[in-house]
PDB file of N, CA and C in Angstrom:
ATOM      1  N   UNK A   1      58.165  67.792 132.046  1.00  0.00           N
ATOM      2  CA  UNK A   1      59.519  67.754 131.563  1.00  0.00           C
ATOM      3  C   UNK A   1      60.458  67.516 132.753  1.00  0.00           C
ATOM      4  N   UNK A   2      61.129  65.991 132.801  1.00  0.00           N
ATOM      5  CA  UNK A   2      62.042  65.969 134.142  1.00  0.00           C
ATOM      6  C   UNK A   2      63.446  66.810 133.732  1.00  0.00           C
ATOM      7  N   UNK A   3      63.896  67.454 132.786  1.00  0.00           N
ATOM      8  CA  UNK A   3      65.271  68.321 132.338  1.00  0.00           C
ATOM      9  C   UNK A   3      64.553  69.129 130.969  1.00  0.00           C
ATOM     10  N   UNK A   4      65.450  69.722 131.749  1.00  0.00           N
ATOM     11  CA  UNK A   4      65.475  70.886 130.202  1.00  0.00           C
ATOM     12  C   UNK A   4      66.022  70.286 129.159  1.00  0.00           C
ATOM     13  N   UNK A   5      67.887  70.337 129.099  1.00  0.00           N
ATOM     14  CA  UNK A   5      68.115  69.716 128.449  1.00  0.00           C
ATOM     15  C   UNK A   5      68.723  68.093 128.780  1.00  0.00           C
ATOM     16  N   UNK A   6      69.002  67.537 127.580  1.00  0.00           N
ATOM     17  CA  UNK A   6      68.968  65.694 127.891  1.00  0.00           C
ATOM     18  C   UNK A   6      69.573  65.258 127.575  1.00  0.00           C
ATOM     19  N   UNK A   7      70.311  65.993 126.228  1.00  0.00           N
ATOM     20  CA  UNK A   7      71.078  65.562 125.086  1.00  0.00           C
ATOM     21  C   UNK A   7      72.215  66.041 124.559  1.00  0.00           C
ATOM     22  N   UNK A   8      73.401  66.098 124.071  1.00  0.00           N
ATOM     23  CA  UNK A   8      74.078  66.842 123.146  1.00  0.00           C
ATOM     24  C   UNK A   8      74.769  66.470 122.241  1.00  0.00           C
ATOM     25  N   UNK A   9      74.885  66.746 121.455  1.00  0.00           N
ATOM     26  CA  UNK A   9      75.456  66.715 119.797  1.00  0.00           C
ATOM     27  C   UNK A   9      76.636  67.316 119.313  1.00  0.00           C
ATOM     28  N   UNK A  10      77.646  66.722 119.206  1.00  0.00           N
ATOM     29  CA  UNK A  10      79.174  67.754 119.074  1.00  0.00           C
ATOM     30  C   UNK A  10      79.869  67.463 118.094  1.00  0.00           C
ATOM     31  N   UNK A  11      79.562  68.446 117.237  1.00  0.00           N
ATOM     32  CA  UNK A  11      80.080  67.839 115.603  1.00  0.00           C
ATOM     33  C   UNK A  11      81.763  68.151 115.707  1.00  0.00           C
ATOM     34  N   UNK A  12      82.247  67.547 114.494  1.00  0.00           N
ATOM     35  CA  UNK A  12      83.778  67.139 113.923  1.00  0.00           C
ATOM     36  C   UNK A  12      83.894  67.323 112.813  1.00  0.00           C
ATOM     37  N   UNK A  13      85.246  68.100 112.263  1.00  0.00           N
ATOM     38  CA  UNK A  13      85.732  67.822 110.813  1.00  0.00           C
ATOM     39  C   UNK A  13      86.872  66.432 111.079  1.00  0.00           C
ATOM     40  N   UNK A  14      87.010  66.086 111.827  1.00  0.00           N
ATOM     41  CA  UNK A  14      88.369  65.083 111.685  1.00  0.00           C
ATOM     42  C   UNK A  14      88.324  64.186 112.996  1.00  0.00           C
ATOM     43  N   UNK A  15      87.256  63.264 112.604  1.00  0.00           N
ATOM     44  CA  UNK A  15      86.390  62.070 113.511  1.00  0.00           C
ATOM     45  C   UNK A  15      87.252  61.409 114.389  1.00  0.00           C
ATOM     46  N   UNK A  16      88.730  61.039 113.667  1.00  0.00           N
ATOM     47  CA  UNK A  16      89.121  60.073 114.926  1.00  0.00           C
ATOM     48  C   UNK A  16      90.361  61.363 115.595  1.00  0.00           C
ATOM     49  N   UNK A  17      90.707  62.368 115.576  1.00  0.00           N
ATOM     50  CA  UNK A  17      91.172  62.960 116.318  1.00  0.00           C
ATOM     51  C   UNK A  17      90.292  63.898 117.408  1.00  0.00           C
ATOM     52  N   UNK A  18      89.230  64.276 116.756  1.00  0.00           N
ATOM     53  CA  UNK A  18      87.958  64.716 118.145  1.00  0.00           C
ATOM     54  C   UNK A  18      87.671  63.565 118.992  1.00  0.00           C
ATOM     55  N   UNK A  19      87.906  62.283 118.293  1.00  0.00           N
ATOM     56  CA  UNK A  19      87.617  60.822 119.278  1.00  0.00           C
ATOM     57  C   UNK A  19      88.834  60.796 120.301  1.00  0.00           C
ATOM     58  N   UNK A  20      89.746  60.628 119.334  1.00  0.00           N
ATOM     59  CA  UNK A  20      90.956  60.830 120.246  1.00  0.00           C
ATOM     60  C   UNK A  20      91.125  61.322 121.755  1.00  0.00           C
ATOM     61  N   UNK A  21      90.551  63.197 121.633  1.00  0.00           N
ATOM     62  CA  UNK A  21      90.414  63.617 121.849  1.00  0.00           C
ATOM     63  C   UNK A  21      89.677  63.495 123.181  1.00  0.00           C
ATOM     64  N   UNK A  22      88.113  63.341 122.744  1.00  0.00           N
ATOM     65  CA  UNK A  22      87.230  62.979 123.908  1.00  0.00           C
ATOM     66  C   UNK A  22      87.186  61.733 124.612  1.00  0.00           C
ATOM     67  N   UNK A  23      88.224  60.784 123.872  1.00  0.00           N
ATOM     68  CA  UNK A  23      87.942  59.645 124.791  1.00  0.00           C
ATOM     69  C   UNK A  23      89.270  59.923 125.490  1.00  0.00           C
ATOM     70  N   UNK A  24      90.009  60.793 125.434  1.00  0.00           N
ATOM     71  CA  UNK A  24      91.071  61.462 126.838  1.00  0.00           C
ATOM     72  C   UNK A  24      90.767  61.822 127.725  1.00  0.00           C
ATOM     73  N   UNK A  25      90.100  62.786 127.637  1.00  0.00           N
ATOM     74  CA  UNK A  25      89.366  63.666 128.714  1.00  0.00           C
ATOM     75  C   UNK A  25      88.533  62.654 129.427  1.00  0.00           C
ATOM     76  N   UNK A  26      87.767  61.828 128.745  1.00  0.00           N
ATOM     77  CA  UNK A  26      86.567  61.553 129.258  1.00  0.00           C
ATOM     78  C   UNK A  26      87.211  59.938 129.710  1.00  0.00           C
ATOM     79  N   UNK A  27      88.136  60.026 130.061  1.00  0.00           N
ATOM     80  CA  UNK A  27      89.018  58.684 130.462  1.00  0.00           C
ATOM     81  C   UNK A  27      87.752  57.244 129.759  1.00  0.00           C
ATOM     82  N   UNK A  28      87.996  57.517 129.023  1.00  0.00           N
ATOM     83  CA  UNK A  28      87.122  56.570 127.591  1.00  0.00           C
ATOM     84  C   UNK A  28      85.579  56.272 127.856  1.00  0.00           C
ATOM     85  N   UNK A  29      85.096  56.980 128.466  1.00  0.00           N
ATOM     86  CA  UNK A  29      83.430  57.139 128.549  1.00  0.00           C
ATOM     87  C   UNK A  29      83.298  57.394 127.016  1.00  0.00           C
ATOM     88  N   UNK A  30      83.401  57.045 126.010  1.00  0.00           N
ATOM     89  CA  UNK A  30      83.003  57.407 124.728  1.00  0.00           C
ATOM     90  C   UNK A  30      82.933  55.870 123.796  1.00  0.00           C
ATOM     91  N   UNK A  31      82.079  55.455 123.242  1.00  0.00           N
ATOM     92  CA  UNK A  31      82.068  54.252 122.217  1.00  0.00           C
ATOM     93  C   UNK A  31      81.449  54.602 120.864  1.00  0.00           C
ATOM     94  N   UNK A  32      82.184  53.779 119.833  1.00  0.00           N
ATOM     95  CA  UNK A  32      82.027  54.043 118.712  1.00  0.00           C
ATOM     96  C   UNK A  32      80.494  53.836 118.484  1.00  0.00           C
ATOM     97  N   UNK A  33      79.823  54.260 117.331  1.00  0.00           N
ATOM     98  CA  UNK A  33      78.565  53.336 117.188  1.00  0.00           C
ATOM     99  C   UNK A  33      78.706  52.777 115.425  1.00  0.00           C
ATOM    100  N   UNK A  34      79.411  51.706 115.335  1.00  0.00           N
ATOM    101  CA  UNK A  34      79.084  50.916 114.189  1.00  0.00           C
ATOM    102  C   UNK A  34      77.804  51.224 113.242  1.00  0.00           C
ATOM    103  N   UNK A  35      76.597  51.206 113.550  1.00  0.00           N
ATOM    104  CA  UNK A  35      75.832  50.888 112.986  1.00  0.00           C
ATOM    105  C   UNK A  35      74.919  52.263 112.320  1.00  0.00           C
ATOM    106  N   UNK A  36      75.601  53.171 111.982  1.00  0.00           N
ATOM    107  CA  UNK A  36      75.497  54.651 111.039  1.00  0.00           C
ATOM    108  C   UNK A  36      76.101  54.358 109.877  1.00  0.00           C
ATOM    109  N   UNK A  37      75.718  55.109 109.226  1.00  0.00           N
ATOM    110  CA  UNK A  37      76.673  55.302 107.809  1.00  0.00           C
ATOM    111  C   UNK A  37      77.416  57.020 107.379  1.00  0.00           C
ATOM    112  N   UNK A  38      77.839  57.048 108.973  1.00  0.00           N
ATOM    113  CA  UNK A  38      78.720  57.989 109.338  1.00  0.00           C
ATOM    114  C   UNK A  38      79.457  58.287 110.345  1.00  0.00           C
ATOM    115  N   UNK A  39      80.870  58.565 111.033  1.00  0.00           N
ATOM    116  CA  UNK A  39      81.550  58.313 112.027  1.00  0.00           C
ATOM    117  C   UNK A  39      80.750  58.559 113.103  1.00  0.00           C
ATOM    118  N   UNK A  40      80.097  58.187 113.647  1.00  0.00           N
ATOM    119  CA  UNK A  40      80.182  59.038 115.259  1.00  0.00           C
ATOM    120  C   UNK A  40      80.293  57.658 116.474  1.00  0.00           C
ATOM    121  N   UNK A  41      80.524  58.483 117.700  1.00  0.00           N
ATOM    122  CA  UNK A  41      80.729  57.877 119.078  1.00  0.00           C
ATOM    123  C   UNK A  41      79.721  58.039 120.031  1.00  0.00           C
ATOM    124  N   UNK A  42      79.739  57.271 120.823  1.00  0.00           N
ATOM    125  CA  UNK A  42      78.639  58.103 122.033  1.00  0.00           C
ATOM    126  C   UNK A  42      79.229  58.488 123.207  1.00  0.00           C
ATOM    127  N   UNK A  43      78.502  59.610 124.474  1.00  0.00           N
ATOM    128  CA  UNK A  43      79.404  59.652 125.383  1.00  0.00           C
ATOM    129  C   UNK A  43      78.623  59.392 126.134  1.00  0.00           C
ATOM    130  N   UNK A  44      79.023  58.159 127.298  1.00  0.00           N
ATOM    131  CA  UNK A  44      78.082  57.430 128.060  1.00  0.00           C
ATOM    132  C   UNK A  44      78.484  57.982 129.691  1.00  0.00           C
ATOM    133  N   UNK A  45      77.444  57.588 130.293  1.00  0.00           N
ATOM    134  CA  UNK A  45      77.518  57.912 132.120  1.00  0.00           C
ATOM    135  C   UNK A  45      78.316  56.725 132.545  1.00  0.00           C
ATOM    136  N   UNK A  46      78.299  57.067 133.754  1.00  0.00           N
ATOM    137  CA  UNK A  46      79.273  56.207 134.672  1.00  0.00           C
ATOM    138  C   UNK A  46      78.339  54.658 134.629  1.00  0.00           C
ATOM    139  N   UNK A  47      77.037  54.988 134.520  1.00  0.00           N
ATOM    140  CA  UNK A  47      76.106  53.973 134.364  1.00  0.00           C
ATOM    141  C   UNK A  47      75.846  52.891 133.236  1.00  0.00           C
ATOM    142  N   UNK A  48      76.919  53.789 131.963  1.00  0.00           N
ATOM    143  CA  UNK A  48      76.376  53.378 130.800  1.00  0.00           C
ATOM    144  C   UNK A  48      75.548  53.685 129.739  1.00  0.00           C
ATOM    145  N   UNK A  49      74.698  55.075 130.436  1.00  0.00           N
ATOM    146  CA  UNK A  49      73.654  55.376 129.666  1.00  0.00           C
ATOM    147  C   UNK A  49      74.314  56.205 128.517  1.00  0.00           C
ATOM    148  N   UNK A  50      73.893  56.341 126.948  1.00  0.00           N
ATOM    149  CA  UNK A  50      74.195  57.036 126.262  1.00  0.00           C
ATOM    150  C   UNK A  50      73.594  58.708 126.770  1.00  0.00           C
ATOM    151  N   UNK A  51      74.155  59.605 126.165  1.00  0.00           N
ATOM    152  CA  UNK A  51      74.342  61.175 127.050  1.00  0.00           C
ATOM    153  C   UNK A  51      74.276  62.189 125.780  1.00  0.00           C
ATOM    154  N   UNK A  52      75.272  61.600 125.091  1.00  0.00           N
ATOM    155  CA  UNK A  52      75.340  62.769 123.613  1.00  0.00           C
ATOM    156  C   UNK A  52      76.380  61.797 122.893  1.00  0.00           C
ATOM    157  N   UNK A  53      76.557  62.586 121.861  1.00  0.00           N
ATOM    158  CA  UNK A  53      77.845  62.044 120.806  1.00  0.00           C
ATOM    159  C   UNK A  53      78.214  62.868 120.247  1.00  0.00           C
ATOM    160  N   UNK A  54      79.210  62.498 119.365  1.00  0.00           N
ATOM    161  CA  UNK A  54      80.488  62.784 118.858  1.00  0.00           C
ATOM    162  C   UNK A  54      79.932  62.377 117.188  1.00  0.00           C
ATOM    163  N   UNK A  55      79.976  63.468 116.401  1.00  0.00           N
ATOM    164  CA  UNK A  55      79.669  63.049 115.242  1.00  0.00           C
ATOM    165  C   UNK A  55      80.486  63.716 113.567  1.00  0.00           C
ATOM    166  N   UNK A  56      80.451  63.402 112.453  1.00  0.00           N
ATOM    167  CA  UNK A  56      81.371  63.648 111.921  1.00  0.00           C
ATOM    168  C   UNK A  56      79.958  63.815 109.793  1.00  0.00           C
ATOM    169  N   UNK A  57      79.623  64.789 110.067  1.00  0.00           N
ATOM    170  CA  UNK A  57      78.329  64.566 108.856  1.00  0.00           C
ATOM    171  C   UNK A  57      77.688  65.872 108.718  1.00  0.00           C
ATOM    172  N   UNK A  58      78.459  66.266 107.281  1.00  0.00           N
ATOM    173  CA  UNK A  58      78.032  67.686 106.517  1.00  0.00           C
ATOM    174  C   UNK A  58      76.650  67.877 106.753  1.00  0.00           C
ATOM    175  N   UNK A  59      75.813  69.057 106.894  1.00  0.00           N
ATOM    176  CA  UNK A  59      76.192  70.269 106.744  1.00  0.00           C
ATOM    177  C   UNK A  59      76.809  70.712 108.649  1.00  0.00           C
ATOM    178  N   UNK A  60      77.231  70.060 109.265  1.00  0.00           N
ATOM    179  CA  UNK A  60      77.235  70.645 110.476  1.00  0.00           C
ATOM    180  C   UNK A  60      78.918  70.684 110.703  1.00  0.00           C
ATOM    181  N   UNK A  61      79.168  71.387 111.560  1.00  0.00           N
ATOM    182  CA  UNK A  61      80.793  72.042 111.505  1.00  0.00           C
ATOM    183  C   UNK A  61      80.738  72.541 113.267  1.00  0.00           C
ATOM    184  N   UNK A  62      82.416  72.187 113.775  1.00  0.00           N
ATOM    185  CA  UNK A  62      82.575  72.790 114.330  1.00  0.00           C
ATOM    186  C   UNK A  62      82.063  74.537 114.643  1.00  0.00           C
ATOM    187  N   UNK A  63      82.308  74.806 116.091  1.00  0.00           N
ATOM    188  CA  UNK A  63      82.013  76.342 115.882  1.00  0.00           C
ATOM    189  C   UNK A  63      82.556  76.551 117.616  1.00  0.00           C
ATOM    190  N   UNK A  64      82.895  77.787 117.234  1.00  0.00           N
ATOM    191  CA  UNK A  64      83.626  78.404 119.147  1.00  0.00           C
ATOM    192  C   UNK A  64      83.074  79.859 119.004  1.00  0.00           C
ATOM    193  N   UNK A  65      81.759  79.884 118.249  1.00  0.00           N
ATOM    194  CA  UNK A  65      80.245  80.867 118.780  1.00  0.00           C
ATOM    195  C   UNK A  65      79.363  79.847 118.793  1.00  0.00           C
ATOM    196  N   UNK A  66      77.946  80.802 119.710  1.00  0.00           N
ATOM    197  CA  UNK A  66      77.002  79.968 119.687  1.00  0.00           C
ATOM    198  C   UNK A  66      76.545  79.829 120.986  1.00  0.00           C
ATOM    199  N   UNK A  67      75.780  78.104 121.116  1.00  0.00           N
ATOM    200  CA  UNK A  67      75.567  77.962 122.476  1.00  0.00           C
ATOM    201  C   UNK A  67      76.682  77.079 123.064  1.00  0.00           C
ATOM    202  N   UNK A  68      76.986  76.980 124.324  1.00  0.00           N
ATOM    203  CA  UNK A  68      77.929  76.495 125.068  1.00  0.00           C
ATOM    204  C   UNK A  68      77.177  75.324 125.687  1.00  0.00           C
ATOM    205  N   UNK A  69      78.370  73.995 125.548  1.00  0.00           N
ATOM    206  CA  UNK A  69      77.444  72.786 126.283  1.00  0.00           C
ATOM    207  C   UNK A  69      78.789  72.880 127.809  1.00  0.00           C
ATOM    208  N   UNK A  70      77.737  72.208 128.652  1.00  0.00           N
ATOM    209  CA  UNK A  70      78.810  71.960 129.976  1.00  0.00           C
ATOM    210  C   UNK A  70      79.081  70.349 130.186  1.00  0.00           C
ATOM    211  N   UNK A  71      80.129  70.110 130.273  1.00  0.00           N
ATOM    212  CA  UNK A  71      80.345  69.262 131.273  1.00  0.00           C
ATOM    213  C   UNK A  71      80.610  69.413 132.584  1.00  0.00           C
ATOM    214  N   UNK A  72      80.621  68.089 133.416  1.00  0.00           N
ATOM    215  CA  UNK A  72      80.832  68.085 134.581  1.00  0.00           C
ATOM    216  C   UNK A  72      81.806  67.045 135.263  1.00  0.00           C
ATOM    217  N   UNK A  73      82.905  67.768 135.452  1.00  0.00           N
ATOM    218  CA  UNK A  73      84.309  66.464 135.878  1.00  0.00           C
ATOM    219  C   UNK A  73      84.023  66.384 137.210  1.00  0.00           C
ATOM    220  N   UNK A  74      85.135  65.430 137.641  1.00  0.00           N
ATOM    221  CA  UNK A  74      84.817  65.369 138.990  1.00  0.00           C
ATOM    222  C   UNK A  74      85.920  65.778 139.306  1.00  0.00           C
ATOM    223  N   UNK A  75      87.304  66.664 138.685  1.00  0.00           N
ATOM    224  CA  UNK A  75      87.876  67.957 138.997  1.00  0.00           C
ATOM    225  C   UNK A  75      88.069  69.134 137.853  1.00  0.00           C
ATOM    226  N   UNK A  76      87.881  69.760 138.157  1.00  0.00           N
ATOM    227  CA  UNK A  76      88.322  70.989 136.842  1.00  0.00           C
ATOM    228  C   UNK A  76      89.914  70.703 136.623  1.00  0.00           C
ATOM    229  N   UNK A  77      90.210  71.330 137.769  1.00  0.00           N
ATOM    230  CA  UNK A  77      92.149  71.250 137.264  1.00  0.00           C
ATOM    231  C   UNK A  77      92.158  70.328 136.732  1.00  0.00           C
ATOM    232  N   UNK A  78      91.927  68.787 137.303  1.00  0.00           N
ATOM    233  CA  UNK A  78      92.297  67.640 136.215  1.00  0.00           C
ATOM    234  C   UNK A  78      92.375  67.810 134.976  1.00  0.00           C
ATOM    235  N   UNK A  79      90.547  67.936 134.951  1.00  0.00           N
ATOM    236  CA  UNK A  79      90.177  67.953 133.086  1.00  0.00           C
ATOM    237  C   UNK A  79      90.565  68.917 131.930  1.00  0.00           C
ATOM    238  N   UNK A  80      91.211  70.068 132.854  1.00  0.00           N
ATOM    239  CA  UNK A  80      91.953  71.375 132.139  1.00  0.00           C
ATOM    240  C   UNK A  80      93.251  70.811 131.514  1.00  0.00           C
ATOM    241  N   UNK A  81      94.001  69.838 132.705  1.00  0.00           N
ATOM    242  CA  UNK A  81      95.130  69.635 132.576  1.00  0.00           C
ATOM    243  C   UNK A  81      95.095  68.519 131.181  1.00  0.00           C
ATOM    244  N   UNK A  82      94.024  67.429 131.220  1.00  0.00           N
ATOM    245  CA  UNK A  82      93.719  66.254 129.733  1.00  0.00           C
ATOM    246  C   UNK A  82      93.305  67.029 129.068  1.00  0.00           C
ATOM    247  N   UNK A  83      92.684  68.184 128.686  1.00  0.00           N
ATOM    248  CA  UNK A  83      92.133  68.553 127.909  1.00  0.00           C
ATOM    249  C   UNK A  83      93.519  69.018 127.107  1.00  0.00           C
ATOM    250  N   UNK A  84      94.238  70.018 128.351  1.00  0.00           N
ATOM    251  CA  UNK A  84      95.746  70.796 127.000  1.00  0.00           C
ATOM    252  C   UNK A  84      96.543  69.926 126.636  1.00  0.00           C
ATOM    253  N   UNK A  85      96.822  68.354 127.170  1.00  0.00           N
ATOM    254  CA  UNK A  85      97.591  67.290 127.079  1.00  0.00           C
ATOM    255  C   UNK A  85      97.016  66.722 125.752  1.00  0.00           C
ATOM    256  N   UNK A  86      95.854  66.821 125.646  1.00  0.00           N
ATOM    257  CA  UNK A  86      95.074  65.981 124.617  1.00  0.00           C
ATOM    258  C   UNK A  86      95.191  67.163 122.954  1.00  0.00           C
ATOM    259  N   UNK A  87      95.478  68.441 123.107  1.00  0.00           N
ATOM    260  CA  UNK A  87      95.407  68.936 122.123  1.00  0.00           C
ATOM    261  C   UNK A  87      94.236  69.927 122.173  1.00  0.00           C
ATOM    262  N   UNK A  88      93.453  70.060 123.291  1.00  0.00           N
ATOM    263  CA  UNK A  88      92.699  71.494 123.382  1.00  0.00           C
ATOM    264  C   UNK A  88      93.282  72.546 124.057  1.00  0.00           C
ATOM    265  N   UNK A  89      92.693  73.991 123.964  1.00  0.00           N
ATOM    266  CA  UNK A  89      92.615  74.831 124.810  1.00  0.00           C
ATOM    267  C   UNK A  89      91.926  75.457 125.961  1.00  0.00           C
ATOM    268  N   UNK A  90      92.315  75.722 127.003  1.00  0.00           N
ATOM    269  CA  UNK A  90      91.773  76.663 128.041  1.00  0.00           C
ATOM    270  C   UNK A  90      91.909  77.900 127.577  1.00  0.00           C
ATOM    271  N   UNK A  91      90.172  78.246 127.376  1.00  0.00           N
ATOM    272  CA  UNK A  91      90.186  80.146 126.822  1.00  0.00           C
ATOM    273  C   UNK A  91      90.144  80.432 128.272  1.00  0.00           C
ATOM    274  N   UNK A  92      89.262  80.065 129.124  1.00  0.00           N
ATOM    275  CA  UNK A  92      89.104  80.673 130.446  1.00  0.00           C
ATOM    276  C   UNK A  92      89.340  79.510 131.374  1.00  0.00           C
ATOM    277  N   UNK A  93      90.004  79.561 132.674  1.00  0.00           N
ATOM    278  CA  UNK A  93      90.429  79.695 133.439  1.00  0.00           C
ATOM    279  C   UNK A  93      89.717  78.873 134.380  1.00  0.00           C
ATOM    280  N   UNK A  94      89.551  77.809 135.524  1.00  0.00           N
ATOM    281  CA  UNK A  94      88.597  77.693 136.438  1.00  0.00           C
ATOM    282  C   UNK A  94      88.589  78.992 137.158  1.00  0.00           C
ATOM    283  N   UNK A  95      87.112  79.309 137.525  1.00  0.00           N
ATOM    284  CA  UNK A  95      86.923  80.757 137.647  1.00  0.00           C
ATOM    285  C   UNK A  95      85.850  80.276 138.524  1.00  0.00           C
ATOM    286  N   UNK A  96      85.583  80.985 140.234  1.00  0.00           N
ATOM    287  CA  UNK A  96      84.835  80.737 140.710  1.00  0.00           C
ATOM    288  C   UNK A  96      83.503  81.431 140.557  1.00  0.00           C
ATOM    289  N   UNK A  97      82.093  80.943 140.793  1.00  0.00           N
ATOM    290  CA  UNK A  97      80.442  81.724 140.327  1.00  0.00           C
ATOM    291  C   UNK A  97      79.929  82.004 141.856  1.00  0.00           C
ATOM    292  N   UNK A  98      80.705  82.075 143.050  1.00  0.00           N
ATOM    293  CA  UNK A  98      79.949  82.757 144.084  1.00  0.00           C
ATOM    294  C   UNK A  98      80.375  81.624 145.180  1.00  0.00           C
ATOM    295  N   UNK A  99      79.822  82.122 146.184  1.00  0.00           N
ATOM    296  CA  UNK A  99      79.820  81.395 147.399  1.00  0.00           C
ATOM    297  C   UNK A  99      78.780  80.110 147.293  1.00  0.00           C
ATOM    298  N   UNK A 100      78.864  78.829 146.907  1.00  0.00           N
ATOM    299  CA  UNK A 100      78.198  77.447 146.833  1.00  0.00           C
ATOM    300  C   UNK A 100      78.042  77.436 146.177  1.00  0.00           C
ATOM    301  N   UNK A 101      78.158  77.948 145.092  1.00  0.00           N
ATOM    302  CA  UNK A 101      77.794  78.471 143.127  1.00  0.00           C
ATOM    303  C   UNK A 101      79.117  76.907 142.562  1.00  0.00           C
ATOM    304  N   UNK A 102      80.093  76.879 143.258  1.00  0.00           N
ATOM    305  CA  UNK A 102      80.945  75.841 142.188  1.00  0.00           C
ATOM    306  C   UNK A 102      82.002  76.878 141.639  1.00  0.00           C
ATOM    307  N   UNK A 103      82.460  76.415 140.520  1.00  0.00           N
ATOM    308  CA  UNK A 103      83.509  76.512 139.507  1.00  0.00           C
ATOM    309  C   UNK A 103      82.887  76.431 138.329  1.00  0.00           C
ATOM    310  N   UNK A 104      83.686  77.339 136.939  1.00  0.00           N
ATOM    311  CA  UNK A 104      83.240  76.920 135.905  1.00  0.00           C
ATOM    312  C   UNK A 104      84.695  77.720 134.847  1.00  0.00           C
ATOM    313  N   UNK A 105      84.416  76.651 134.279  1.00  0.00           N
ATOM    314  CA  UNK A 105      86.271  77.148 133.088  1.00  0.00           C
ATOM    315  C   UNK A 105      85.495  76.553 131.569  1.00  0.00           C
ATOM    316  N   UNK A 106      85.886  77.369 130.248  1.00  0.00           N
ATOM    317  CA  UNK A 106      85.860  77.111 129.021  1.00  0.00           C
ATOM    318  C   UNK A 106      87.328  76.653 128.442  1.00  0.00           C
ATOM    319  N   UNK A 107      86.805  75.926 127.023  1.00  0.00           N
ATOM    320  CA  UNK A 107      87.957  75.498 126.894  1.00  0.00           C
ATOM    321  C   UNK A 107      87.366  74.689 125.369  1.00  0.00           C
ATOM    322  N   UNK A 108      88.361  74.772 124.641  1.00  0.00           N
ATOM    323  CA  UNK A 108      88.059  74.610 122.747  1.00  0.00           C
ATOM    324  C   UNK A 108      88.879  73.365 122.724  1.00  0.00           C
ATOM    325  N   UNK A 109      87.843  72.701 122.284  1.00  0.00           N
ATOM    326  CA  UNK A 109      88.027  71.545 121.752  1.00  0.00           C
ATOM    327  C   UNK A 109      89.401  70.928 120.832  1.00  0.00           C
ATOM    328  N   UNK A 110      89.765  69.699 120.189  1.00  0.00           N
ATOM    329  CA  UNK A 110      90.699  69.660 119.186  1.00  0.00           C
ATOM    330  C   UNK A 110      90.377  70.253 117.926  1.00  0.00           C
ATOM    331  N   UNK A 111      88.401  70.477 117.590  1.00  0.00           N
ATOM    332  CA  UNK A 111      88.308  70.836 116.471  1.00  0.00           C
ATOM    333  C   UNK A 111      87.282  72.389 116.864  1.00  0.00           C
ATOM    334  N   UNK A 112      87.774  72.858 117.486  1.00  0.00           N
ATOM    335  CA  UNK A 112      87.144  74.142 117.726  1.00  0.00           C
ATOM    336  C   UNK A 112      86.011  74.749 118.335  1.00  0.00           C
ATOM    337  N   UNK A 113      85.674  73.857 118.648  1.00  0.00           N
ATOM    338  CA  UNK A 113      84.283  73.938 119.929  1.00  0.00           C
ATOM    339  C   UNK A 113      84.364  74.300 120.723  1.00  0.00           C
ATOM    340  N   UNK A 114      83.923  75.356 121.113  1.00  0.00           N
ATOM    341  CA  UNK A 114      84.253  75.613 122.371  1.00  0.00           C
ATOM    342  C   UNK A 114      82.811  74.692 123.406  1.00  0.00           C
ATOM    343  N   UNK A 115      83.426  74.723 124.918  1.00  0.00           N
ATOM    344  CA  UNK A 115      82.934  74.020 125.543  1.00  0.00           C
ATOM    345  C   UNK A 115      83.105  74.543 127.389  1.00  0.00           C
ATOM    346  N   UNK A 116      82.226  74.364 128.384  1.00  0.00           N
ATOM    347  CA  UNK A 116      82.446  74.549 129.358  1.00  0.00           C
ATOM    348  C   UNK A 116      82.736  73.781 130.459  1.00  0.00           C
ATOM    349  N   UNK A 117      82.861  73.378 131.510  1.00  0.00           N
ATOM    350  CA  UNK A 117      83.081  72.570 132.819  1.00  0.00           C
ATOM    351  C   UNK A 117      82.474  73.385 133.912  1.00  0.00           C
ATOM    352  N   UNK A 118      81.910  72.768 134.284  1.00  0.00           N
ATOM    353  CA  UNK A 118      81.254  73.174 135.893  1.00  0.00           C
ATOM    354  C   UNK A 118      81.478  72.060 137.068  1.00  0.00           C
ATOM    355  N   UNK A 119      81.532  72.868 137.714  1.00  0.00           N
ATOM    356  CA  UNK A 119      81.763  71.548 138.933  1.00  0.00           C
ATOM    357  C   UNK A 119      81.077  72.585 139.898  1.00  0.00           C
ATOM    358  N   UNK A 120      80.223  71.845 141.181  1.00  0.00           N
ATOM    359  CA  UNK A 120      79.697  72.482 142.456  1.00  0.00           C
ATOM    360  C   UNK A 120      80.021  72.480 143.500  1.00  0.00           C
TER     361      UNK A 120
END
């Protein structure tokens, strides 16, 4: 196994404002995918590679319990700052994890997800 995890999946009640949304933050690393027969986007690397998506298809629902996915900006303050511009919240704070540990801040989505940021 070269990763644990590889993938992530981030459901929506209200497809083009979570799009909205993530293609803010994610200064438009996100593309639609046409070819479903249900909204979703993908969120791609700097490379291009697809990463996870953005999806919008009962029975799955937002949620701010659970497990927490991370991203990784290449500043926290920035992405704190697009994230409340864009219509999310900062629950927590960039908050430092130790001496060479990085940074790490949560923060809820437009549709209630909560979500994390790490940076090292």
């Amino acid at each position: 196994m070269n990763k644990l995890f590889s993938y992530t999946a981030i459901p929506c009640e209200d497809f083009e404002r979570a799009f909205a949304f993530y293609n803010h933050i994610t200064n438009g690393m996100l593309a639609r995918n046409p070819h479903v027969p249900f909204p979703m986007a993908y969120f791609t690397d700097k490379d291009g590679n697809n990463v996870g998506h953005l999806f919008q298809l009962p029975p799955f629902r937002p949620a701010g319990d659970g497990a927490v996915v991370y991203m990784e900006p290449a500043d926290i303050d920035t992405m704190l700052a697009q994230i409340e511009k864009a219509g999310g919240k900062t629950i927590m704070p960039k908050t430092p994890l130790g001496p060479g540990k990085g940074h790490w801040a949560v923060f809820l989505d437009s549709e209630g997800n909560k979500l994390a940021l790490h940076t090292k």
